[in-house]
Each structure stands twice: as structure tokens, then as C-alpha cells.
PDB file of N, CA and C in Angstrom:
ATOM      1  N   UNK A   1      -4.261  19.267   0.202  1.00  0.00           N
ATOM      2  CA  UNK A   1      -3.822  17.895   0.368  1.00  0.00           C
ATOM      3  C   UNK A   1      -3.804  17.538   1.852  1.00  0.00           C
ATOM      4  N   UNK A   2      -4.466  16.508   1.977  1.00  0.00           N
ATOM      5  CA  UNK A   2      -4.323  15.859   3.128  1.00  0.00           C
ATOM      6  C   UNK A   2      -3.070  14.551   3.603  1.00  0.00           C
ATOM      7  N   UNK A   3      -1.981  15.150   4.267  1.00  0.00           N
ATOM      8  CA  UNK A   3      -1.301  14.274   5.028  1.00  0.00           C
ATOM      9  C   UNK A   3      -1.234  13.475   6.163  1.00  0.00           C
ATOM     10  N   UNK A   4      -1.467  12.296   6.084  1.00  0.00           N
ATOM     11  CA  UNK A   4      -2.059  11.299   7.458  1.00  0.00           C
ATOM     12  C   UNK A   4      -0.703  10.708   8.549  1.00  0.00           C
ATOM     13  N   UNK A   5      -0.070  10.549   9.276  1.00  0.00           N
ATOM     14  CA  UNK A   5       1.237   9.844   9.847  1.00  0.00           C
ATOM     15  C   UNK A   5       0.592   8.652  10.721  1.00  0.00           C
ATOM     16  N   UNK A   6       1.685   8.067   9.782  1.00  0.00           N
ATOM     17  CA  UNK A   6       1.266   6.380   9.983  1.00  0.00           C
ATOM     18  C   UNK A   6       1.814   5.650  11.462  1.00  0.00           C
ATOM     19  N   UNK A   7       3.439   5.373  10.923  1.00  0.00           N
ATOM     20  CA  UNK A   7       4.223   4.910  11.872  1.00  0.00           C
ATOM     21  C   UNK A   7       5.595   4.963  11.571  1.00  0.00           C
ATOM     22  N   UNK A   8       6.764   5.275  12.077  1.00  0.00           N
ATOM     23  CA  UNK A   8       7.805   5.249  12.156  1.00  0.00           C
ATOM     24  C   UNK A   8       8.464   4.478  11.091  1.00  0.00           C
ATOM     25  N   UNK A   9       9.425   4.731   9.819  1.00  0.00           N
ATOM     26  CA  UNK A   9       9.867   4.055   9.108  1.00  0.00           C
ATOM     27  C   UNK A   9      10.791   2.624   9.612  1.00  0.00           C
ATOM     28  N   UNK A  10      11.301   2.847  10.978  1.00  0.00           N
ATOM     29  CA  UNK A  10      11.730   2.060  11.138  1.00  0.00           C
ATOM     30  C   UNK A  10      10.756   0.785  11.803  1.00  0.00           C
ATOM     31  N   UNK A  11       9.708   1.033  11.667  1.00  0.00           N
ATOM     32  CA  UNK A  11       8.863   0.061  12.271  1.00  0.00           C
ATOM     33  C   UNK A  11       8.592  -0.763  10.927  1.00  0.00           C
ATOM     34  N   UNK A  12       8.805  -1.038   9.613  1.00  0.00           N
ATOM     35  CA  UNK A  12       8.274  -1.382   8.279  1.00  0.00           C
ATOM     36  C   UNK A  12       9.189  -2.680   7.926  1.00  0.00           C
ATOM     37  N   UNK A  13       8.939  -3.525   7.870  1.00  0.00           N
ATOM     38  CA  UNK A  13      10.083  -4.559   7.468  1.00  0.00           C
ATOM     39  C   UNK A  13       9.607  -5.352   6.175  1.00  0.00           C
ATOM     40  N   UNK A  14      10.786  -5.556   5.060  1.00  0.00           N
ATOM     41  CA  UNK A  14      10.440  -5.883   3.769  1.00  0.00           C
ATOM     42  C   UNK A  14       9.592  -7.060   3.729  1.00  0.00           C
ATOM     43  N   UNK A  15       8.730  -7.061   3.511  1.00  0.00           N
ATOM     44  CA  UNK A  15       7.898  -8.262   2.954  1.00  0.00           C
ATOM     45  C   UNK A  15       7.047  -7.961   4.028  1.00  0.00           C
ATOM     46  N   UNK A  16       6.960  -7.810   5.049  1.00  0.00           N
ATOM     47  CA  UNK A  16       5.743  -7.639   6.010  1.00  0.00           C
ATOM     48  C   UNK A  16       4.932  -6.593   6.051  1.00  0.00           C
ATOM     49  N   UNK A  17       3.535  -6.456   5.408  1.00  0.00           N
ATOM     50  CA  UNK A  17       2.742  -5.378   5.374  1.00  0.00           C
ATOM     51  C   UNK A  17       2.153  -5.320   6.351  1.00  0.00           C
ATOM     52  N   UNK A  18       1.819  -3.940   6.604  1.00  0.00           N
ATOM     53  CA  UNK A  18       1.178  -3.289   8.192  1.00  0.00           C
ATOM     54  C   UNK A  18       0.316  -2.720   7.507  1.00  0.00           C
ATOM     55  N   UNK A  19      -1.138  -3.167   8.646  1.00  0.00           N
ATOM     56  CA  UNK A  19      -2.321  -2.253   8.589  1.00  0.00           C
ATOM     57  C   UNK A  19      -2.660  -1.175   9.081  1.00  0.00           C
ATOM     58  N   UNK A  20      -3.344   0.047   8.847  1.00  0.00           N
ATOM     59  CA  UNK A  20      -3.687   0.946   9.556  1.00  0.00           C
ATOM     60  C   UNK A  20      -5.320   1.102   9.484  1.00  0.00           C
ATOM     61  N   UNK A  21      -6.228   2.192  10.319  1.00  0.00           N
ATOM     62  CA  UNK A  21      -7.219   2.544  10.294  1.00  0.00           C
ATOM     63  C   UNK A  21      -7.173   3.968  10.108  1.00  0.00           C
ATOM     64  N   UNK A  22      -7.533   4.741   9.368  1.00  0.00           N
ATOM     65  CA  UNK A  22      -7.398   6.215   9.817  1.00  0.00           C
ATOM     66  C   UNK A  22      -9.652   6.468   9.439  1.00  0.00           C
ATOM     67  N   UNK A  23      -9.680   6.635  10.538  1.00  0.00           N
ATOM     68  CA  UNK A  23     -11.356   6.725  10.555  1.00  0.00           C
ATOM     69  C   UNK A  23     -12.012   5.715   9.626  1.00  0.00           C
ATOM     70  N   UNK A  24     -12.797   5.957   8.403  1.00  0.00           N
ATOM     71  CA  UNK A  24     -13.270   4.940   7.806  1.00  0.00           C
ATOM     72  C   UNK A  24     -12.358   4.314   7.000  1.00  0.00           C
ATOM     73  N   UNK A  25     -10.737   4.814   6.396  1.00  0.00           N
ATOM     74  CA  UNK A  25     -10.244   4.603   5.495  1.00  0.00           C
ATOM     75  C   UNK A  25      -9.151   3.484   6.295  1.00  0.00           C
ATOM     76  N   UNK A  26      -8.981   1.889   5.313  1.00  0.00           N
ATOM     77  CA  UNK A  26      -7.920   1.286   5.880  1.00  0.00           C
ATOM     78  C   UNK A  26      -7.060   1.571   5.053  1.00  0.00           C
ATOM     79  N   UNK A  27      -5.384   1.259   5.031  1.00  0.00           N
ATOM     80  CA  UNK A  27      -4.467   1.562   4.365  1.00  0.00           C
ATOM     81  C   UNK A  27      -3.116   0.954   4.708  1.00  0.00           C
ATOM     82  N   UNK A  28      -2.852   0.356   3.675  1.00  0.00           N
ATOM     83  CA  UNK A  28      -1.514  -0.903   3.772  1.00  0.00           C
ATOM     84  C   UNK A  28      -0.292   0.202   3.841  1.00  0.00           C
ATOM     85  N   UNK A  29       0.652  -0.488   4.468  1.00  0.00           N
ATOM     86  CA  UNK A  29       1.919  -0.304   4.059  1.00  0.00           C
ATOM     87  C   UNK A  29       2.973  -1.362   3.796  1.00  0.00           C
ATOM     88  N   UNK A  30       3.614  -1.358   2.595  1.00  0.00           N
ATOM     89  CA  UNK A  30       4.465  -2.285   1.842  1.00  0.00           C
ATOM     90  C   UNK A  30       5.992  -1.313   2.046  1.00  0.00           C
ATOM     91  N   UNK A  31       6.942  -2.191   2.531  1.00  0.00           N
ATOM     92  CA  UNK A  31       8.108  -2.445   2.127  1.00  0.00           C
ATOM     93  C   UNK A  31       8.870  -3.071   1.057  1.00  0.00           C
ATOM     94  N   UNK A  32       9.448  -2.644  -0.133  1.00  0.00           N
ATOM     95  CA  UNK A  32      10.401  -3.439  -1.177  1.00  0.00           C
ATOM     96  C   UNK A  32      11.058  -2.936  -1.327  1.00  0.00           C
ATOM     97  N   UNK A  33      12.506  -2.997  -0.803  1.00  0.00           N
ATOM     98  CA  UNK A  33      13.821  -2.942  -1.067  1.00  0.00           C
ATOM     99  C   UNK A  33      14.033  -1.687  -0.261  1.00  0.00           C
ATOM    100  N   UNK A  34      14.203  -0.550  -0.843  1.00  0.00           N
ATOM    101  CA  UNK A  34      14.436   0.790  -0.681  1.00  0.00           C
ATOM    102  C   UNK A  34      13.267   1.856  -0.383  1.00  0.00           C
ATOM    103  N   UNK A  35      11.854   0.871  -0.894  1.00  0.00           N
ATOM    104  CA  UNK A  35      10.699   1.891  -1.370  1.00  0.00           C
ATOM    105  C   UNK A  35       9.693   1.550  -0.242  1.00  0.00           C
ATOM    106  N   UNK A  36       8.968   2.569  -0.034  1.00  0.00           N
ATOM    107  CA  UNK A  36       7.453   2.364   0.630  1.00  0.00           C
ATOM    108  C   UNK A  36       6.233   3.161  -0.547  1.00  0.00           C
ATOM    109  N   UNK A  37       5.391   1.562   0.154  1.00  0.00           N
ATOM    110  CA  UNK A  37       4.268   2.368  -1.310  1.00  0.00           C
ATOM    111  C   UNK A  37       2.984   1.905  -0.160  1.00  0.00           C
ATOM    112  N   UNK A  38       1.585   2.452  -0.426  1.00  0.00           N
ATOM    113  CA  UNK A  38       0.743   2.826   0.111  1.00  0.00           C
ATOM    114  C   UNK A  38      -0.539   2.130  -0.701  1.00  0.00           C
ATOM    115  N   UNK A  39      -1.358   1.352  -0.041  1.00  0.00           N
ATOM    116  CA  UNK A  39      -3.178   0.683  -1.119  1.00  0.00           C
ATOM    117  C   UNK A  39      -3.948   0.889   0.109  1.00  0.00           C
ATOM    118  N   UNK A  40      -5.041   0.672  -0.594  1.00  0.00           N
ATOM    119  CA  UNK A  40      -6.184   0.164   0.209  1.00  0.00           C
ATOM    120  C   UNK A  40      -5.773  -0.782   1.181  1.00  0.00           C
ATOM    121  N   UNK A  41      -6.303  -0.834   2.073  1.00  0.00           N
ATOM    122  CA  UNK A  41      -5.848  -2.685   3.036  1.00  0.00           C
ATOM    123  C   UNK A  41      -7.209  -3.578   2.453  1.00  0.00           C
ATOM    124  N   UNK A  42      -8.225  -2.737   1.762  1.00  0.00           N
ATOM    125  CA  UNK A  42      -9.222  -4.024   1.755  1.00  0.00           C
ATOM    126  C   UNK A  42      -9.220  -4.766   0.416  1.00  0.00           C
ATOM    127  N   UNK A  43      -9.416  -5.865  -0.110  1.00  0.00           N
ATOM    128  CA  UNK A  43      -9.784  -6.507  -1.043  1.00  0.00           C
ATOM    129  C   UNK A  43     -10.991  -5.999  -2.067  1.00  0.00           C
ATOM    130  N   UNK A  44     -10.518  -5.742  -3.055  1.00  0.00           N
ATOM    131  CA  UNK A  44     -11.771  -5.052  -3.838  1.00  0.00           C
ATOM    132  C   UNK A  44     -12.630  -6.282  -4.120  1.00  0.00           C
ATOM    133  N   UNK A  45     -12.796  -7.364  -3.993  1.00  0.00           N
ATOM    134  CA  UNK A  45     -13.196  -8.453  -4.553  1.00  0.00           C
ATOM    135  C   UNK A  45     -14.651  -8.432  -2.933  1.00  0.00           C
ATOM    136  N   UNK A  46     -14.281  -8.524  -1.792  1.00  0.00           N
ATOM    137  CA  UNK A  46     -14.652  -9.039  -0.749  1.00  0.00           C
ATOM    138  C   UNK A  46     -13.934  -8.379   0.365  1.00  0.00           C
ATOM    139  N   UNK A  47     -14.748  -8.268   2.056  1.00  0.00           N
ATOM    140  CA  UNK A  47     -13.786  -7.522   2.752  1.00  0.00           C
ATOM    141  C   UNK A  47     -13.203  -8.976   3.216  1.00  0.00           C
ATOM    142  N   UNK A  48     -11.591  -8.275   2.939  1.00  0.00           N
ATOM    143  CA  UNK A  48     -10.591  -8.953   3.587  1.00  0.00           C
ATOM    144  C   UNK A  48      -9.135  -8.006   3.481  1.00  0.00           C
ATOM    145  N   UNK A  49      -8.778  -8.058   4.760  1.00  0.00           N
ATOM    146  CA  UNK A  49      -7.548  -7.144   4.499  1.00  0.00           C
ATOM    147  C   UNK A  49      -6.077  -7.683   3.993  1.00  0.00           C
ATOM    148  N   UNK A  50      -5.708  -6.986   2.849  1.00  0.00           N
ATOM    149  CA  UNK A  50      -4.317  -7.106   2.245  1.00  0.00           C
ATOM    150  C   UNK A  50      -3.723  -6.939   3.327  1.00  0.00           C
ATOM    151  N   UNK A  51      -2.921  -6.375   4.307  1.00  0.00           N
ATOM    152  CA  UNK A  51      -2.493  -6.460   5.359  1.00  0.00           C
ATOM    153  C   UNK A  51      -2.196  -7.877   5.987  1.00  0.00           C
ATOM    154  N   UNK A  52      -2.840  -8.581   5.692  1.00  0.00           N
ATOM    155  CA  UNK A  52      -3.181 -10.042   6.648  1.00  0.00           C
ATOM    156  C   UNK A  52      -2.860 -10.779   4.960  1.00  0.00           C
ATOM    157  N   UNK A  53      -2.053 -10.670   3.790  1.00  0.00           N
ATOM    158  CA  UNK A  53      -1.989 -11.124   2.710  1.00  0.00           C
ATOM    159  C   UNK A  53      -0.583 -11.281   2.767  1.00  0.00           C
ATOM    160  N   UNK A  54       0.088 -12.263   1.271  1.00  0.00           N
ATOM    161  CA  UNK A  54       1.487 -12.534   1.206  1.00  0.00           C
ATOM    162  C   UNK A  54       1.987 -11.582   0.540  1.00  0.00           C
ATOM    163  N   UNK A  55       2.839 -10.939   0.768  1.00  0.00           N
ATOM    164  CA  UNK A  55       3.718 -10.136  -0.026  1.00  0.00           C
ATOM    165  C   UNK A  55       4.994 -10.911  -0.673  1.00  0.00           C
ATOM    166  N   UNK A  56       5.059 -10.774  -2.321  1.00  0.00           N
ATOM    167  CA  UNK A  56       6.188 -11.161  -2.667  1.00  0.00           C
ATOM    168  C   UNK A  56       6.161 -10.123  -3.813  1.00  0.00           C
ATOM    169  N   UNK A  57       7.680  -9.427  -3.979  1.00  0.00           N
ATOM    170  CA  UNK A  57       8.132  -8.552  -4.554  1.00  0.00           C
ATOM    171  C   UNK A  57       7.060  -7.272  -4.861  1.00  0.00           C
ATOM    172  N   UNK A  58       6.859  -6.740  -5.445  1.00  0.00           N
ATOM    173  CA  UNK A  58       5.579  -5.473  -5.897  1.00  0.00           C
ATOM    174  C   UNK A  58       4.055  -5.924  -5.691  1.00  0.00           C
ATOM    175  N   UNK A  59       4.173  -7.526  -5.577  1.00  0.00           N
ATOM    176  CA  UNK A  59       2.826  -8.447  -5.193  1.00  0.00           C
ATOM    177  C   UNK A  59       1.907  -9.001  -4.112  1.00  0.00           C
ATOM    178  N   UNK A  60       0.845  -8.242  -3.862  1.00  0.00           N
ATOM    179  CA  UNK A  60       0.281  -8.307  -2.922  1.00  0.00           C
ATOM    180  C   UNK A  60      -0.719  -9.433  -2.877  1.00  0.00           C
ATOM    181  N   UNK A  61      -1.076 -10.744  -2.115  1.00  0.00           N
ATOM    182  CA  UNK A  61      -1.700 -11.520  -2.602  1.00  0.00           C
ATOM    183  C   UNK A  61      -3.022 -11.673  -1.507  1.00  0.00           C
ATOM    184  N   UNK A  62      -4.249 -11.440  -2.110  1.00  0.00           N
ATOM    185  CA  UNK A  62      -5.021 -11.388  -0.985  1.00  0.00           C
ATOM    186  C   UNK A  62      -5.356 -12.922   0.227  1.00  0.00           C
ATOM    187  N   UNK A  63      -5.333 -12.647   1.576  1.00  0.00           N
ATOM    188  CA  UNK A  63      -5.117 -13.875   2.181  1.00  0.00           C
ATOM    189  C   UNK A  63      -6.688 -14.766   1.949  1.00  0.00           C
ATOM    190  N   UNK A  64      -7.904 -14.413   1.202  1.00  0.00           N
ATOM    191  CA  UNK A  64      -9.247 -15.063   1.696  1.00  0.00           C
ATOM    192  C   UNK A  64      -9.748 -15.515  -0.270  1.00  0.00           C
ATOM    193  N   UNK A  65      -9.043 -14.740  -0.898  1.00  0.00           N
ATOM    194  CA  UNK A  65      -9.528 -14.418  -2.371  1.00  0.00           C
ATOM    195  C   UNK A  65      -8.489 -15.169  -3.554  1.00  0.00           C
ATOM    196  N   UNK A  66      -7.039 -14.681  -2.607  1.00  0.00           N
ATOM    197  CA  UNK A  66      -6.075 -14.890  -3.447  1.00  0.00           C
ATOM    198  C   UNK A  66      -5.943 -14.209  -4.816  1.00  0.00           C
ATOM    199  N   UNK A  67      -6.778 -12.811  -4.816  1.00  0.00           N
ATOM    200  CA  UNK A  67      -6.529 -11.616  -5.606  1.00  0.00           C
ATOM    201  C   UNK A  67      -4.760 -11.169  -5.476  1.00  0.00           C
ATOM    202  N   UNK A  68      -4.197 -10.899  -6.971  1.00  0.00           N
ATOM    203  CA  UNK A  68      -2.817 -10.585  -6.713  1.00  0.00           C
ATOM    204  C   UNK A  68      -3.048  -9.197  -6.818  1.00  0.00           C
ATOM    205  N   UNK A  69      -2.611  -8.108  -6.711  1.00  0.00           N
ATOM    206  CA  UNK A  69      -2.447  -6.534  -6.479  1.00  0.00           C
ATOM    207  C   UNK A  69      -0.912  -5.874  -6.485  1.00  0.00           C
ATOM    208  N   UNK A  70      -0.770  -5.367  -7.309  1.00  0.00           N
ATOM    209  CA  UNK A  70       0.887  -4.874  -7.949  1.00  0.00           C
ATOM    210  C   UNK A  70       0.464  -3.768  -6.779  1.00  0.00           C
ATOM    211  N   UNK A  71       1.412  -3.372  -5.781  1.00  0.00           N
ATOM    212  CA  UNK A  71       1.113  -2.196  -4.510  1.00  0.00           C
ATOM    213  C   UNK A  71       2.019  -0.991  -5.232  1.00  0.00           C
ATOM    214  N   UNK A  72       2.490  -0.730  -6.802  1.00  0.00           N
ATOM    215  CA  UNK A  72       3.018   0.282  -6.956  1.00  0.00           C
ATOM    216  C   UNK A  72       1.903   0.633  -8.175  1.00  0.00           C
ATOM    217  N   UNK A  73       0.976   0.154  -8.408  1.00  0.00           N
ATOM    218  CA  UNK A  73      -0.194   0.844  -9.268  1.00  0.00           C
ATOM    219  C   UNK A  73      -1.629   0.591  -8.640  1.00  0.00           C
ATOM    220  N   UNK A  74      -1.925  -0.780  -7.862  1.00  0.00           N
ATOM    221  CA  UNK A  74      -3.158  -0.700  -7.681  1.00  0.00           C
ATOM    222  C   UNK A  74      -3.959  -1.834  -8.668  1.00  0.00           C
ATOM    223  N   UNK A  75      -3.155  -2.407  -9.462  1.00  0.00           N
ATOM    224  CA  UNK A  75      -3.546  -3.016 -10.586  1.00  0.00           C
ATOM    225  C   UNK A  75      -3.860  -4.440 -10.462  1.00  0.00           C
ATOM    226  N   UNK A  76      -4.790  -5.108 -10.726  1.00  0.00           N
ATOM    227  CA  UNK A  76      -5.287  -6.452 -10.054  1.00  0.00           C
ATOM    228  C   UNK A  76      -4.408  -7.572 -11.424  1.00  0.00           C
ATOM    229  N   UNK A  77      -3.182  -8.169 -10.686  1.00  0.00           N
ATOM    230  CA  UNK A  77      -2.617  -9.186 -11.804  1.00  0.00           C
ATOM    231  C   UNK A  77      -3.315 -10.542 -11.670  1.00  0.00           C
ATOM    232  N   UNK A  78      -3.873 -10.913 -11.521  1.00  0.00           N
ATOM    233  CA  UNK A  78      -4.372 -12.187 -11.085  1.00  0.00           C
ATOM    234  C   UNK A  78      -6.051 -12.909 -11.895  1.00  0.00           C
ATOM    235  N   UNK A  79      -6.971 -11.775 -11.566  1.00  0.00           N
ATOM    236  CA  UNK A  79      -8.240 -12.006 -11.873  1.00  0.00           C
ATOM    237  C   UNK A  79      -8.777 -11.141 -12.616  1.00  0.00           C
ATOM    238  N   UNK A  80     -10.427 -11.488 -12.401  1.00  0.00           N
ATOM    239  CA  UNK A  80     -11.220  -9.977 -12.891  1.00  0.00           C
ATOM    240  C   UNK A  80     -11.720  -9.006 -11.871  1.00  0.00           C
ATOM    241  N   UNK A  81     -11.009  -9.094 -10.706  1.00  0.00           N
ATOM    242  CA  UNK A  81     -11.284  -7.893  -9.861  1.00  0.00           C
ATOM    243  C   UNK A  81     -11.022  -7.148  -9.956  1.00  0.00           C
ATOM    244  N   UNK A  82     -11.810  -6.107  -9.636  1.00  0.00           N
ATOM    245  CA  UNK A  82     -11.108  -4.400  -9.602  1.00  0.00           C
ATOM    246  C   UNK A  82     -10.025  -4.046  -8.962  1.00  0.00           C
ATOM    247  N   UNK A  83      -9.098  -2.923  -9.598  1.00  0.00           N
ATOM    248  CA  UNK A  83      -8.112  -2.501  -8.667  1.00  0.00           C
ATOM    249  C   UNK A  83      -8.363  -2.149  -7.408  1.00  0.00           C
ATOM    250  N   UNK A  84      -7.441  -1.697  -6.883  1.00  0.00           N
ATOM    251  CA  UNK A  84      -6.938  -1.383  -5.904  1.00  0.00           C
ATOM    252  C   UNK A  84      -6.764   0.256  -5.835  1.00  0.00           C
ATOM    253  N   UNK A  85      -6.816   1.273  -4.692  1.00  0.00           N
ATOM    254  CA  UNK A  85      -6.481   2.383  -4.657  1.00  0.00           C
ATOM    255  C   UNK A  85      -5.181   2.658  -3.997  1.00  0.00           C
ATOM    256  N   UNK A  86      -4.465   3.021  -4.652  1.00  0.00           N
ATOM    257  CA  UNK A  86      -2.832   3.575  -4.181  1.00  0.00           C
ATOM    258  C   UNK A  86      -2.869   5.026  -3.707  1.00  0.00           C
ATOM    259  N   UNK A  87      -1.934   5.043  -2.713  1.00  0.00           N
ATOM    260  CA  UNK A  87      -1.897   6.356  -2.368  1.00  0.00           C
ATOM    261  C   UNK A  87      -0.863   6.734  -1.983  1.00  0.00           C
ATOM    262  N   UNK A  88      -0.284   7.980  -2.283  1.00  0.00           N
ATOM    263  CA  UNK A  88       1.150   8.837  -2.170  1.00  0.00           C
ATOM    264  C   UNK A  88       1.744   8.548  -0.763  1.00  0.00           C
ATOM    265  N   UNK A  89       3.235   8.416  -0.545  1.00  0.00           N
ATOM    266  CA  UNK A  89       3.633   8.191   0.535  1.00  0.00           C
ATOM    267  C   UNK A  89       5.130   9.354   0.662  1.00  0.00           C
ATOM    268  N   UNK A  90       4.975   9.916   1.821  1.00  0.00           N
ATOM    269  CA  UNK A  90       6.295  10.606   2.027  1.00  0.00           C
ATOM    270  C   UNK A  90       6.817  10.116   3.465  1.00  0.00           C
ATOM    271  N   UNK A  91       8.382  10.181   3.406  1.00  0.00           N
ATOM    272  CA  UNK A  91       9.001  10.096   4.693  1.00  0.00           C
ATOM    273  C   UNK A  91       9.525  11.486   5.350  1.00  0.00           C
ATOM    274  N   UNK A  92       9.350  12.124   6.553  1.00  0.00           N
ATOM    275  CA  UNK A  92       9.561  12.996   6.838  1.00  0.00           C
ATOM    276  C   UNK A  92      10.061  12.644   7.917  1.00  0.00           C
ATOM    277  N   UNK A  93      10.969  12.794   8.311  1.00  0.00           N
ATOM    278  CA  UNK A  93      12.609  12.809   9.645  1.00  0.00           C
ATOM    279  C   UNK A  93      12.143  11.509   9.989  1.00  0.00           C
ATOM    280  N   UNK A  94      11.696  10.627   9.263  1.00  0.00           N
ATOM    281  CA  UNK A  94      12.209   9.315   9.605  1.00  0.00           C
ATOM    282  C   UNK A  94      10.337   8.831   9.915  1.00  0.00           C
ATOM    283  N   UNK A  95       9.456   9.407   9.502  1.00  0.00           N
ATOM    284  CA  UNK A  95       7.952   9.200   9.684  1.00  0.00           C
ATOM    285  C   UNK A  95       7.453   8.887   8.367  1.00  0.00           C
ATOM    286  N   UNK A  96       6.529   7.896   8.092  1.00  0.00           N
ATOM    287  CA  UNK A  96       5.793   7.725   7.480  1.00  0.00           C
ATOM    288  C   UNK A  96       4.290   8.438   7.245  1.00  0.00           C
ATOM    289  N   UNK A  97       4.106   9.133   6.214  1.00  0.00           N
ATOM    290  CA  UNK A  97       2.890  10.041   5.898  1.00  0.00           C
ATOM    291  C   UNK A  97       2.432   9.285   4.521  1.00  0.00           C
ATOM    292  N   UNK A  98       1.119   9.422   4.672  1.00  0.00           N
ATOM    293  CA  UNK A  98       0.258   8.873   3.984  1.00  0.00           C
ATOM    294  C   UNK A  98      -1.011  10.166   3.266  1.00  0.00           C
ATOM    295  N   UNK A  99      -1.220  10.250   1.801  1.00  0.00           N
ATOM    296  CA  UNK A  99      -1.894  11.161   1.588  1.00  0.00           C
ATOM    297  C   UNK A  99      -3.201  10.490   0.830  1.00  0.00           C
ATOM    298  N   UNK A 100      -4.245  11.033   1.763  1.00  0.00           N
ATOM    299  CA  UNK A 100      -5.689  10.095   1.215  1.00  0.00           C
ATOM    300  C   UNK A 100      -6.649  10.775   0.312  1.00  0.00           C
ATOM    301  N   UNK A 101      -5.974  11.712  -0.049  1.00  0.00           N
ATOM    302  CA  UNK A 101      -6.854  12.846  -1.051  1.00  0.00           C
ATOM    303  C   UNK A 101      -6.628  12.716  -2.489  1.00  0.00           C
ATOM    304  N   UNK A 102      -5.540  11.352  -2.570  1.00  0.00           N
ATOM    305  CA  UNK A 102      -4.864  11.402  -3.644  1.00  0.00           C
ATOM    306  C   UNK A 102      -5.475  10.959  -5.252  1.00  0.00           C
ATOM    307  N   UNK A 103      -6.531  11.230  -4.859  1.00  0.00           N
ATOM    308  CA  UNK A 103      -7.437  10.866  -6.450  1.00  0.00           C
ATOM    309  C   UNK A 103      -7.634   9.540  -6.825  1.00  0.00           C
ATOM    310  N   UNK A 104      -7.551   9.445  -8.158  1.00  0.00           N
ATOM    311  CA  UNK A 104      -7.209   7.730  -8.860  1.00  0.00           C
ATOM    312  C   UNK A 104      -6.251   7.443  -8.176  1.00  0.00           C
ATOM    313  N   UNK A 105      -6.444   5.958  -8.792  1.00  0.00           N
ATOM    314  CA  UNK A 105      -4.809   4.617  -8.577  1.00  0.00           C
ATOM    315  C   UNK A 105      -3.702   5.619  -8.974  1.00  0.00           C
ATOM    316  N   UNK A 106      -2.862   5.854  -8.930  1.00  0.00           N
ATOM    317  CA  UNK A 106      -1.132   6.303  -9.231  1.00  0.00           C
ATOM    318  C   UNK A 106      -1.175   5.021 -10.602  1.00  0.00           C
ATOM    319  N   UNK A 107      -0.437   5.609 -11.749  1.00  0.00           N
ATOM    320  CA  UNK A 107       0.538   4.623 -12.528  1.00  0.00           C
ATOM    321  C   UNK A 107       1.655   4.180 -12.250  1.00  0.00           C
ATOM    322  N   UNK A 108       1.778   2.940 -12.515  1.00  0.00           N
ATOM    323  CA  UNK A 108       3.356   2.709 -12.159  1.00  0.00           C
ATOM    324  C   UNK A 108       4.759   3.182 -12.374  1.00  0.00           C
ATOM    325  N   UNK A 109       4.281   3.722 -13.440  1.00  0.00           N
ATOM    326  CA  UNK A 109       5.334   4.846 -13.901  1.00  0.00           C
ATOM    327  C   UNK A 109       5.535   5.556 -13.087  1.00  0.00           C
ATOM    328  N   UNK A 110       4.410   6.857 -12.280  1.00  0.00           N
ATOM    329  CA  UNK A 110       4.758   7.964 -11.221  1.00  0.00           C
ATOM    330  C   UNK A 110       5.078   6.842  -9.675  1.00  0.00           C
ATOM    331  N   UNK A 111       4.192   6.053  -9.972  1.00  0.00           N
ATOM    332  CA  UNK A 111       4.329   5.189  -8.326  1.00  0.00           C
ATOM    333  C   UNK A 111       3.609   6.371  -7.084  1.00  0.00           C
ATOM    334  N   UNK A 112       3.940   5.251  -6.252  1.00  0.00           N
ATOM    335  CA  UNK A 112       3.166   5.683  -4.817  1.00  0.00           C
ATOM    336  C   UNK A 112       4.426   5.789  -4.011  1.00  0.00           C
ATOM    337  N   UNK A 113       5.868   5.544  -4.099  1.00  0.00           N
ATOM    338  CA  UNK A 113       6.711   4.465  -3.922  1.00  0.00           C
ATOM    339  C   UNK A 113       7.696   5.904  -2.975  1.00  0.00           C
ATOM    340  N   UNK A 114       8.387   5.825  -2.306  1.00  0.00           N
ATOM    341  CA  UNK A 114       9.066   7.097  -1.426  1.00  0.00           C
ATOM    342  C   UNK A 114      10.558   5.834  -1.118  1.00  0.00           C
ATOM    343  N   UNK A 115      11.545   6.757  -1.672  1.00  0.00           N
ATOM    344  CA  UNK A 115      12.844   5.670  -1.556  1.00  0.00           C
ATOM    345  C   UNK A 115      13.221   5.873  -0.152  1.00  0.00           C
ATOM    346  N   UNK A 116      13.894   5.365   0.905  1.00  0.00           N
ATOM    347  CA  UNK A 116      14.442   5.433   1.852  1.00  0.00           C
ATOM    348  C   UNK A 116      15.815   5.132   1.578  1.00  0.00           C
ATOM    349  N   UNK A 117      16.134   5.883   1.192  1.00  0.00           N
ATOM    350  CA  UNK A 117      17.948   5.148   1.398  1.00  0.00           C
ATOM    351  C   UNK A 117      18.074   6.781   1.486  1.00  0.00           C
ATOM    352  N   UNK A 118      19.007   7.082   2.351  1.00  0.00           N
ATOM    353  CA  UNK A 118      19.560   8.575   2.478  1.00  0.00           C
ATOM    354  C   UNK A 118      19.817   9.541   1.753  1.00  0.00           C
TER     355      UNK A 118
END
């Protein structure tokens, strides 16, 4: 398994998603409530980055497409676009890690989702 470190948990604020680059791979990070969960940053529809999209509650809305994207499965609520790829997230002493080896989308059931509350 490959573990990637993103940015500082305390850098993440609810509703505001942050982009990253890690070589060819982009990769969102979502804040909701307690949880951090991990997608693609690009639009499966067209490139455009979720990152630069509205976040409301588990809903990621693309800013160019207006594709909706549930960020705890990957799952496109909106259209007929393809999902989205989710990927595992751990916090370690207060760091955000990102794992890109992580196969399929996650179900919402297991989630991508890493609680932060102590």
C-alpha cells in the first residue's frame, strides 16, 4: 500500500475542498463534520477540477458540468456520468495521508471517511 501526505488536518475547513497534485494523480480533500474523505479532483464527465466545485453536505458539485458526486462513495447523483474514484484517508499526529493504490470506488457503507474528533 501506498501512503501519500497531503497537508496538515488543520489546514481543511468544512465545506472548502482542497486540491492536490501528487505526480499524474489529482486528489480532493473534503471536510464534513468530523470526517475527511478523499476523490479524484477531476470531473469524470470533462477536465475540470472538483476542487474548484460547491460542496454541500457529502455533495460535491462540479464547477463547469454541474456533475453532483457523493465524496463518501464516488457515486455520480446527478447525471449519466461516471463515478468518481475515492480513496482511503488516514490521520496520523495530526497529518493527512492519502492512499492511491486503493482499487475501486470505496462503498458508502466502508467509506473513504477518517473521523477527527479525538
Amino acid at each position: 500500500m501506498t501512503w501519500k501526505h497531503l497537508c496538515a488536518a488543520a489546514k481543511l475547513e468544512e465545506g472548502e475542498p482542497l486540491g492536490f497534485k501528487l505526480g499524474e494523480q489529482r486528489v480532493a480533500l473534503y471536510k464534513v463534520g468530523d470526517e475527511v474523505f478523499a476523490t479524484d479532483d477531476v470531473c469524470s464527465h470533462a477536465f475540470a477540477l472538483l476542487s474548484s466545485g460547491f460542496l454541500e453536505g457529502h455533495v460535491i458539485e462540479c464547477p463547469l458540468h454541474g456533475a453532483m458526486f457523493d465524496v463518501r462513495s464516488g457515486k455520480c447523483r446527478s447525471s449519466t456520468y461516471k463515478d468518481i474514484t475515492t480513496f482511503p484517508v488516514e490521520i496520523r499526529d495530526g497529518e493527512v495521508y492519502v492512499r492511491l493504490d486503493g482499487g475501486p470506488a470505496l462503498e458508502a457503507a466502508g467509506g473513504s471517511a477518517v473521523d477527527l474528533k479525538p
